[in-house]
C-alpha atoms as a PDB file:
ATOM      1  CA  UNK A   1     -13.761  13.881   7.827  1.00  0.00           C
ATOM      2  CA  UNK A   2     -15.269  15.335  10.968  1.00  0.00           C
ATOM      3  CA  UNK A   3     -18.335  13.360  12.362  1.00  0.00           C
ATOM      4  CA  UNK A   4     -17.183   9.679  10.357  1.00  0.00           C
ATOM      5  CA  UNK A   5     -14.103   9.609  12.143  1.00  0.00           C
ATOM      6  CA  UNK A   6     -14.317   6.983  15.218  1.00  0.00           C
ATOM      7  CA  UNK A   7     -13.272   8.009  18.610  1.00  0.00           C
ATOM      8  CA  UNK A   8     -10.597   5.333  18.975  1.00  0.00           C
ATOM      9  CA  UNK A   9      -8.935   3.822  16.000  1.00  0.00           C
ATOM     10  CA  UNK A  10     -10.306   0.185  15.717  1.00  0.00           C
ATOM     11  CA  UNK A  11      -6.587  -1.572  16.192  1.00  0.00           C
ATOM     12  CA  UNK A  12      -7.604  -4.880  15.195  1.00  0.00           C
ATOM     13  CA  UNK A  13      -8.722  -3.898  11.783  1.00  0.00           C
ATOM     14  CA  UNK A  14      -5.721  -1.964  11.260  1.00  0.00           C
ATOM     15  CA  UNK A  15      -3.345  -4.761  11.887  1.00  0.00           C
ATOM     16  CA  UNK A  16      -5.418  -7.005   9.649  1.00  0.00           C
ATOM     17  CA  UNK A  17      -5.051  -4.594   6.635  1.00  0.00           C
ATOM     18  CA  UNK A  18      -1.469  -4.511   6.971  1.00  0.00           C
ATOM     19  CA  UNK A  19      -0.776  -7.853   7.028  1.00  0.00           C
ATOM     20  CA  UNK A  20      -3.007  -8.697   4.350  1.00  0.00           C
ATOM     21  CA  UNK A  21      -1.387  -5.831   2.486  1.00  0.00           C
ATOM     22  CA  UNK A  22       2.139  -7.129   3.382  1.00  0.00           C
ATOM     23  CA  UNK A  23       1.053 -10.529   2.429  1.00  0.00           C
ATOM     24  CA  UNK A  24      -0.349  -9.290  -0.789  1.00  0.00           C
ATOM     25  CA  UNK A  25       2.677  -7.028  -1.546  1.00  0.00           C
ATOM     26  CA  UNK A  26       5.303 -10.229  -1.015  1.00  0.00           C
ATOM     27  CA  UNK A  27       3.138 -12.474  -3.484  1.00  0.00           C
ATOM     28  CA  UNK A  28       2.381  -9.623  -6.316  1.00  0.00           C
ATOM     29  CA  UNK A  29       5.571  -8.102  -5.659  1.00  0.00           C
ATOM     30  CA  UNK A  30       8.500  -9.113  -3.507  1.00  0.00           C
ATOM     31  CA  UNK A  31       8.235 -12.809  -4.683  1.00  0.00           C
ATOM     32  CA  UNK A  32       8.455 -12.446  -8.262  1.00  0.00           C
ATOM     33  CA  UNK A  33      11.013  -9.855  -8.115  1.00  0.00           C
ATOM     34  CA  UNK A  34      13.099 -12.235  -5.944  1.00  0.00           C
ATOM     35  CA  UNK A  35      12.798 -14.585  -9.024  1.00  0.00           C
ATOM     36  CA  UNK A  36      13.822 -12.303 -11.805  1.00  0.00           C
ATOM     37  CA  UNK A  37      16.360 -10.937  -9.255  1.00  0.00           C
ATOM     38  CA  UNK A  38      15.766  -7.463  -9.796  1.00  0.00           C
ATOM     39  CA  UNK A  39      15.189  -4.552  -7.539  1.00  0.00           C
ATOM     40  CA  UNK A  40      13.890  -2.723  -9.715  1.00  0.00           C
ATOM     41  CA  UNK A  41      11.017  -4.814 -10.550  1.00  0.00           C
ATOM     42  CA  UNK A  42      10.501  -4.458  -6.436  1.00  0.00           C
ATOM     43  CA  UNK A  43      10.649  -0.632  -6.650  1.00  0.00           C
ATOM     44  CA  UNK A  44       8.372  -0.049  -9.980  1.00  0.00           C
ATOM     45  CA  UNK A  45       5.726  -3.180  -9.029  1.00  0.00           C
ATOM     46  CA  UNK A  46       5.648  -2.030  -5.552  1.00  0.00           C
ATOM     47  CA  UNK A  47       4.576   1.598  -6.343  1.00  0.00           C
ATOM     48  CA  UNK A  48       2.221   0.179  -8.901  1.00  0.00           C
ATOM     49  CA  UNK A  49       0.331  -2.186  -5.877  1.00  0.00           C
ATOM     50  CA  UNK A  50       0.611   0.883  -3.276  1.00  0.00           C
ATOM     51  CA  UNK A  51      -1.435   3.115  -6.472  1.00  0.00           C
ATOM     52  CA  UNK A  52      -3.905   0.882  -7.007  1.00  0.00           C
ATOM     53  CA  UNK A  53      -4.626  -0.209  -3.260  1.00  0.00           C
ATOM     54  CA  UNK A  54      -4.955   3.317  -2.508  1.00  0.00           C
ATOM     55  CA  UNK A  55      -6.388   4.500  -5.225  1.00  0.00           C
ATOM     56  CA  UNK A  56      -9.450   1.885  -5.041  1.00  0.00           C
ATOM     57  CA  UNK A  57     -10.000   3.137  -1.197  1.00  0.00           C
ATOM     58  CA  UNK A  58      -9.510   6.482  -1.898  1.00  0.00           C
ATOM     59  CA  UNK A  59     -12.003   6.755  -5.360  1.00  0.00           C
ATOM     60  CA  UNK A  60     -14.165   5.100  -3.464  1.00  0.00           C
ATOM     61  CA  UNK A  61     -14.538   7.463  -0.964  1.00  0.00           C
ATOM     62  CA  UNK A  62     -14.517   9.877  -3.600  1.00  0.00           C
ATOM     63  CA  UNK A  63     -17.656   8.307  -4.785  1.00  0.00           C
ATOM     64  CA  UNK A  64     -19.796   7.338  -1.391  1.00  0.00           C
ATOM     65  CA  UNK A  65     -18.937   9.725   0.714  1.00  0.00           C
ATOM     66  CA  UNK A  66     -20.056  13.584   0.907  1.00  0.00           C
ATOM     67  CA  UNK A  67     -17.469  16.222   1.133  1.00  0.00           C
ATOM     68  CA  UNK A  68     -14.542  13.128   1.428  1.00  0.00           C
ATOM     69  CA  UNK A  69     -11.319  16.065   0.314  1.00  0.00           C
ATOM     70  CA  UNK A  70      -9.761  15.429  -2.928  1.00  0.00           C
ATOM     71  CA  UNK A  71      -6.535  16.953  -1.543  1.00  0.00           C
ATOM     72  CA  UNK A  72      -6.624  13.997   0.839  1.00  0.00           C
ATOM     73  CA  UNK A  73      -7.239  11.079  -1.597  1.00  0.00           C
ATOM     74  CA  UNK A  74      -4.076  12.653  -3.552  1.00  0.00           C
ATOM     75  CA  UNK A  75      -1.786  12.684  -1.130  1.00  0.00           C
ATOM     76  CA  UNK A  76      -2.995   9.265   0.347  1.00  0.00           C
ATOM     77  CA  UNK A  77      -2.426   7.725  -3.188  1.00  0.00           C
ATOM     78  CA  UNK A  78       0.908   9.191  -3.343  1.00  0.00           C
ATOM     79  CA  UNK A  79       1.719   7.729   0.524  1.00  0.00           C
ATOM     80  CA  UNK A  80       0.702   4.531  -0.689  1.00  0.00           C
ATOM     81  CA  UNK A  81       2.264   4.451  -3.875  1.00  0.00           C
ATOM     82  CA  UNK A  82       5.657   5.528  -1.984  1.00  0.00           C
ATOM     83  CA  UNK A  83       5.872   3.915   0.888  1.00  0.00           C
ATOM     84  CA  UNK A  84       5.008   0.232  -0.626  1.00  0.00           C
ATOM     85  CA  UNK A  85       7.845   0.887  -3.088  1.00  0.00           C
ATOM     86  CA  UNK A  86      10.197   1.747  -0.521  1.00  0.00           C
ATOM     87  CA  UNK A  87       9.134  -1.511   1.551  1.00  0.00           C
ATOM     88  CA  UNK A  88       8.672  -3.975  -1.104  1.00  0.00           C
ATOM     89  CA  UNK A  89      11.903  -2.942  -2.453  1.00  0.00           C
ATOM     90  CA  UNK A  90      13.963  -3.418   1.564  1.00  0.00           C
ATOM     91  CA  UNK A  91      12.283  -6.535   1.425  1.00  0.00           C
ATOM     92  CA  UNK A  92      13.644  -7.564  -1.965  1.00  0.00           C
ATOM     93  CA  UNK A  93      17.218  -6.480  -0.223  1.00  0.00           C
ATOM     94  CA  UNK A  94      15.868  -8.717   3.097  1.00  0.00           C
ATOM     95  CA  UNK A  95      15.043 -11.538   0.531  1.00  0.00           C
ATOM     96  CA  UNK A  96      17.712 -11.414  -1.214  1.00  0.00           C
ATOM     97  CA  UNK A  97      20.385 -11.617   1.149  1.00  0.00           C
ATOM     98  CA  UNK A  98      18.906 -14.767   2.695  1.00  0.00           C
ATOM     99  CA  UNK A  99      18.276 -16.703  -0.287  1.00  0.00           C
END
């Protein structure tokens, strides 16, 4: 991304995103599965919310900005789709073992 990428990460911003994205993630996600009682609701929901977060960022940057890599907005979709599965599904476990 050469000349758009900042010189030091803006921290602040990045903590708000992910706690707005764990926040959203327990109330789409962990919450209701901790209703219906089922991890696997927390697995399948939670790669479903990590697709379409990252997808909307990553299209997006597909669409605005020049030479943004394709390769890149795959393989961020596919972190994001993975790795809010795997979290909103240990804190279905978390959930459920304090409820």
């Amino acid at each position: 991304m050469g000349s758009l990428m900042a010189n030091q990460p803006n921290l602040w911003a990045g903590l708000g995103f992910y706690l707005l994205y764990a926040l959203g993630a327990s109330i789409f996600v962990v919450i209701p599965a901790l209703s219906k009682q089922s991890w696997l609701d927390a697995l399948q929901y939670g790669a479903l919310f990590g697709l379409f977060c990252y997808m909307t960022y990553d299209l997006t940057n597909l669409a605005v900005i020049r030479d943004f890599p394709m390769r890149l907005a795959f393989i961020d979709i596919a972190w994001g789709a993975s790795v809010t599965a795997v979290s909103t599904t240990i804190a279905y476990w978390l959930g459920s073992k304090v409820s």
